[in-house]
C-alpha atoms as a PDB file:
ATOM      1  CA  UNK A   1       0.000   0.000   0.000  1.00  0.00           C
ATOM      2  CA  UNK A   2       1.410   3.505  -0.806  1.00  0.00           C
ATOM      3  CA  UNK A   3       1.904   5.460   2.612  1.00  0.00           C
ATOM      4  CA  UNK A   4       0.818   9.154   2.716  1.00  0.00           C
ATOM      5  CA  UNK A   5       3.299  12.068   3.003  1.00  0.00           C
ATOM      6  CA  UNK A   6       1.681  12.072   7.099  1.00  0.00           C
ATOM      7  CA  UNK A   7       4.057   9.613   8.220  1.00  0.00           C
ATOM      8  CA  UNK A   8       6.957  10.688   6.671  1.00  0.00           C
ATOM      9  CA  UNK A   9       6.541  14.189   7.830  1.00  0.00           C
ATOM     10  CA  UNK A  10       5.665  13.268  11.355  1.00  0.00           C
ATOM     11  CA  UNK A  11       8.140  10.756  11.227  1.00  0.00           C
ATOM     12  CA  UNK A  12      11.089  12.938  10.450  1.00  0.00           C
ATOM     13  CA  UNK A  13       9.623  15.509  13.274  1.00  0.00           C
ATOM     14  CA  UNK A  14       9.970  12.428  16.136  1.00  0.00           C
ATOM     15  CA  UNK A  15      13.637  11.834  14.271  1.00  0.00           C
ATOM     16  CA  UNK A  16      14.724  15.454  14.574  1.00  0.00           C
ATOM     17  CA  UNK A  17      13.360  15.934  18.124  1.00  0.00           C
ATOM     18  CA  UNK A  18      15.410  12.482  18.583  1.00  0.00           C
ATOM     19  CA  UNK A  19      12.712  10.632  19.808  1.00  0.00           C
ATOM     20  CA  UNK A  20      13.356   7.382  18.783  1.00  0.00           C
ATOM     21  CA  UNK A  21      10.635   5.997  20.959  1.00  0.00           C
ATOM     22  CA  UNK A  22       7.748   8.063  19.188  1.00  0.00           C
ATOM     23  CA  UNK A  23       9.483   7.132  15.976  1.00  0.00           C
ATOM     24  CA  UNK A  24       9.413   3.695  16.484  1.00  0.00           C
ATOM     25  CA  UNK A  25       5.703   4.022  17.574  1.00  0.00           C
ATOM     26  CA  UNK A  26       4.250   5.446  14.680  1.00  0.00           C
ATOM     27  CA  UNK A  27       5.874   3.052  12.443  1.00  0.00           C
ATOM     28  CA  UNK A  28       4.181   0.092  14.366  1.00  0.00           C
ATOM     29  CA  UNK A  29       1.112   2.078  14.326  1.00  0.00           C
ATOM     30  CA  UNK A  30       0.923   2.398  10.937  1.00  0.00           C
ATOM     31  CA  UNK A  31       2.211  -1.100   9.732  1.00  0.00           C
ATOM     32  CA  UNK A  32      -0.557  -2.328  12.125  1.00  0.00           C
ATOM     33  CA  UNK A  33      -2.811  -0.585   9.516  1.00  0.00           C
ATOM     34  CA  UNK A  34      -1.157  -1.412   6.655  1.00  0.00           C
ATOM     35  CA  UNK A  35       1.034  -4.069   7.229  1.00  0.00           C
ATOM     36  CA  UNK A  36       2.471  -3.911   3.441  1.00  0.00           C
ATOM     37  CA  UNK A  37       3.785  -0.387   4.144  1.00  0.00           C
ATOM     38  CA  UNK A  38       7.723  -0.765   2.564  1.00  0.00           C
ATOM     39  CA  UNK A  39       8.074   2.581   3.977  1.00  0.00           C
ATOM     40  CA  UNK A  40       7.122   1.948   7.446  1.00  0.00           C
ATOM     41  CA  UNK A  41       9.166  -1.097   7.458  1.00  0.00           C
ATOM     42  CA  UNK A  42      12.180   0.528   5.959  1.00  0.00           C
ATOM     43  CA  UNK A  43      12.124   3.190   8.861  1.00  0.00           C
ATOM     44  CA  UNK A  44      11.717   0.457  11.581  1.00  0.00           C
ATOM     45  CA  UNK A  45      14.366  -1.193  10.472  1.00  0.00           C
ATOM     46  CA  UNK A  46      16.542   1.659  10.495  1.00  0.00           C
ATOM     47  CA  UNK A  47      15.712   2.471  14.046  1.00  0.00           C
ATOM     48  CA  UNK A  48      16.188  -0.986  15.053  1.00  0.00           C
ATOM     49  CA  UNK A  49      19.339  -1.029  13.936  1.00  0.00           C
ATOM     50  CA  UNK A  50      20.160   2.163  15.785  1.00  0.00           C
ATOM     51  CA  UNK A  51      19.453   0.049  19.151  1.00  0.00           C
ATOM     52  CA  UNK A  52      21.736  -2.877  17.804  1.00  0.00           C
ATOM     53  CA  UNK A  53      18.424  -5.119  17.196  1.00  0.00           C
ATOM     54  CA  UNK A  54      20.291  -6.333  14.296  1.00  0.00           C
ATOM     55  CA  UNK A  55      18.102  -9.468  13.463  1.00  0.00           C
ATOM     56  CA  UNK A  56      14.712  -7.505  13.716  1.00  0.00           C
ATOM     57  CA  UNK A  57      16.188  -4.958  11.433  1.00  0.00           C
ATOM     58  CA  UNK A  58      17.636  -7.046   8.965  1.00  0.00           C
ATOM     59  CA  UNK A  59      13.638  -8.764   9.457  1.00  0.00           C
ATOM     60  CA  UNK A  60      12.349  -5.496   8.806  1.00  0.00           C
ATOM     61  CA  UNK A  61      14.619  -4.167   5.771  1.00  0.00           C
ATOM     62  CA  UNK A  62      14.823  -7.718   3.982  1.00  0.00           C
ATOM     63  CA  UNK A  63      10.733  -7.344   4.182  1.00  0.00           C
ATOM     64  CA  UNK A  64      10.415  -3.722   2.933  1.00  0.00           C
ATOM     65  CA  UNK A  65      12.655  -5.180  -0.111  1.00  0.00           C
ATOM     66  CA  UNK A  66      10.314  -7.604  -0.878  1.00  0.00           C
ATOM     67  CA  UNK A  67       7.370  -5.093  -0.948  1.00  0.00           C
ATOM     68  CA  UNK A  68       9.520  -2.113  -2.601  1.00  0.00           C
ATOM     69  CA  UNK A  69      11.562  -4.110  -4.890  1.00  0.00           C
ATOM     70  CA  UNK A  70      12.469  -1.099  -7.098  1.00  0.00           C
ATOM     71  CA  UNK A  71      13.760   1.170  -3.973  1.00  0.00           C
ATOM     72  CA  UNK A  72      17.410   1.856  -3.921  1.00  0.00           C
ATOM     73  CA  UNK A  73      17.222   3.140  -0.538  1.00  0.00           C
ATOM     74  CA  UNK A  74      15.466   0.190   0.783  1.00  0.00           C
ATOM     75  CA  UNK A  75      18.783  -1.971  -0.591  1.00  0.00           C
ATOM     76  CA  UNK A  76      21.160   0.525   0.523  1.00  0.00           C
ATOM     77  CA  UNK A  77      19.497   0.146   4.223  1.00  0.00           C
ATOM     78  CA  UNK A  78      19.246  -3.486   4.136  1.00  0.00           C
ATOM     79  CA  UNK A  79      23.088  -3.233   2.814  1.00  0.00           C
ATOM     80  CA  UNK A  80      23.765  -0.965   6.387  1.00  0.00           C
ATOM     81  CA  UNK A  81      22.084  -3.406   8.424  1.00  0.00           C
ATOM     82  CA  UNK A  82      24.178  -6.189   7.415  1.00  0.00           C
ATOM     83  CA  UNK A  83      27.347  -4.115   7.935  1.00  0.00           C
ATOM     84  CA  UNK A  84      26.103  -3.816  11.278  1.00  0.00           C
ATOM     85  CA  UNK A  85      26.030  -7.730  11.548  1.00  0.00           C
ATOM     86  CA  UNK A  86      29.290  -7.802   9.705  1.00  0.00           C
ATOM     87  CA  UNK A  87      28.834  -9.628   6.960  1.00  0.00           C
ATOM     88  CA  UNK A  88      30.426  -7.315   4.450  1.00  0.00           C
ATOM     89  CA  UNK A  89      30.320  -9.090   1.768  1.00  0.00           C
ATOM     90  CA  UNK A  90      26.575  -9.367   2.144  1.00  0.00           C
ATOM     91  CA  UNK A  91      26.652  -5.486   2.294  1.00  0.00           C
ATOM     92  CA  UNK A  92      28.319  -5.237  -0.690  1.00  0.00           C
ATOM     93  CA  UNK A  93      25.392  -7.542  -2.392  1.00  0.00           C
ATOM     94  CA  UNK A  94      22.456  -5.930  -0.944  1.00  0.00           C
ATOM     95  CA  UNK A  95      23.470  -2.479  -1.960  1.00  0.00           C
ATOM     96  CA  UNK A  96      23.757  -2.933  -5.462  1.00  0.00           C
ATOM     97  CA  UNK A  97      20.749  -5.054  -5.279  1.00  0.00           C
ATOM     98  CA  UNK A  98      17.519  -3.878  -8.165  1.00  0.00           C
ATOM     99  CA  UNK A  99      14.727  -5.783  -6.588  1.00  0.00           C
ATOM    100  CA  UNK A 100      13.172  -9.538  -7.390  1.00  0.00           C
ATOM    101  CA  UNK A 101      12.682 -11.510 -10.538  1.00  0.00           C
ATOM    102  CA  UNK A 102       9.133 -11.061 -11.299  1.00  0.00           C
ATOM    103  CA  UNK A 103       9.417 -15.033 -12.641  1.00  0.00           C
ATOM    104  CA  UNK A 104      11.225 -16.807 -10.328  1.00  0.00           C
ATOM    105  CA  UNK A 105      10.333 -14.239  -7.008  1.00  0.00           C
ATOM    106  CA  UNK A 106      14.408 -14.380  -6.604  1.00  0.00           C
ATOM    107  CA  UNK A 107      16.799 -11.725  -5.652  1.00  0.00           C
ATOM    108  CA  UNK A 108      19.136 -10.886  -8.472  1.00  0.00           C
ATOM    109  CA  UNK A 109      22.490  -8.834  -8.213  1.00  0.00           C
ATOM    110  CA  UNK A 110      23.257  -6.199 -10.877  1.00  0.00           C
ATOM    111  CA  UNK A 111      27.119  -5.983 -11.474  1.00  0.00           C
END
């Protein structure tokens, strides 16, 4: 589902004030709503990994892939997260990552 500009705008407020608890609530708020929210998902992951929940972010981020194949940010996060669990070469993958194979539902590398 496409989010509206409302979470992204109060989103980034709760980020500036560096409330990462408010952050992290209205993300779960709204994927309770629309649990197919890439965007959402992409910002919880990014918060997770800010607390060193590695595993749910890399959850989170390999998820918001799935929904927003076509996202470069959503790879380049997903490539952060698994710096984070240092697995570089993993990093290296998921950031130059394009999406899935419509066909086969795989993830395929562009090099």
């Amino acid at each position: 589902m496409a989010p509206d500009g409302s979470l992204t705008a109060t989103l980034q407020a709760a980020i500036d004030r560096k409330d990462d608890a408010a952050a992290r609530h209205l993300c779960q708020e709204r994927l309770r709503a629309q649990p197919d929210d890439a965007e959402a998902l992409r910002h919880l992951g990014l918060l997770e990994a800010a607390r060193g929940q590695f595993g749910a972010a890399l959850e989170s981020g390999e998820r918001a892939c799935r929904l927003a194949p076509t996202d470069p940010q959503c790879w380049s996060e997903l490539g952060l997260v698994h710096i984070g669990l240092g697995n570089t070469e993993d990093a290296a993958d998921r950031s130059s990552l394009t999406g899935t194979s419509p066909k086969a539902g795989t993830i395929s590398a562009r090099r």
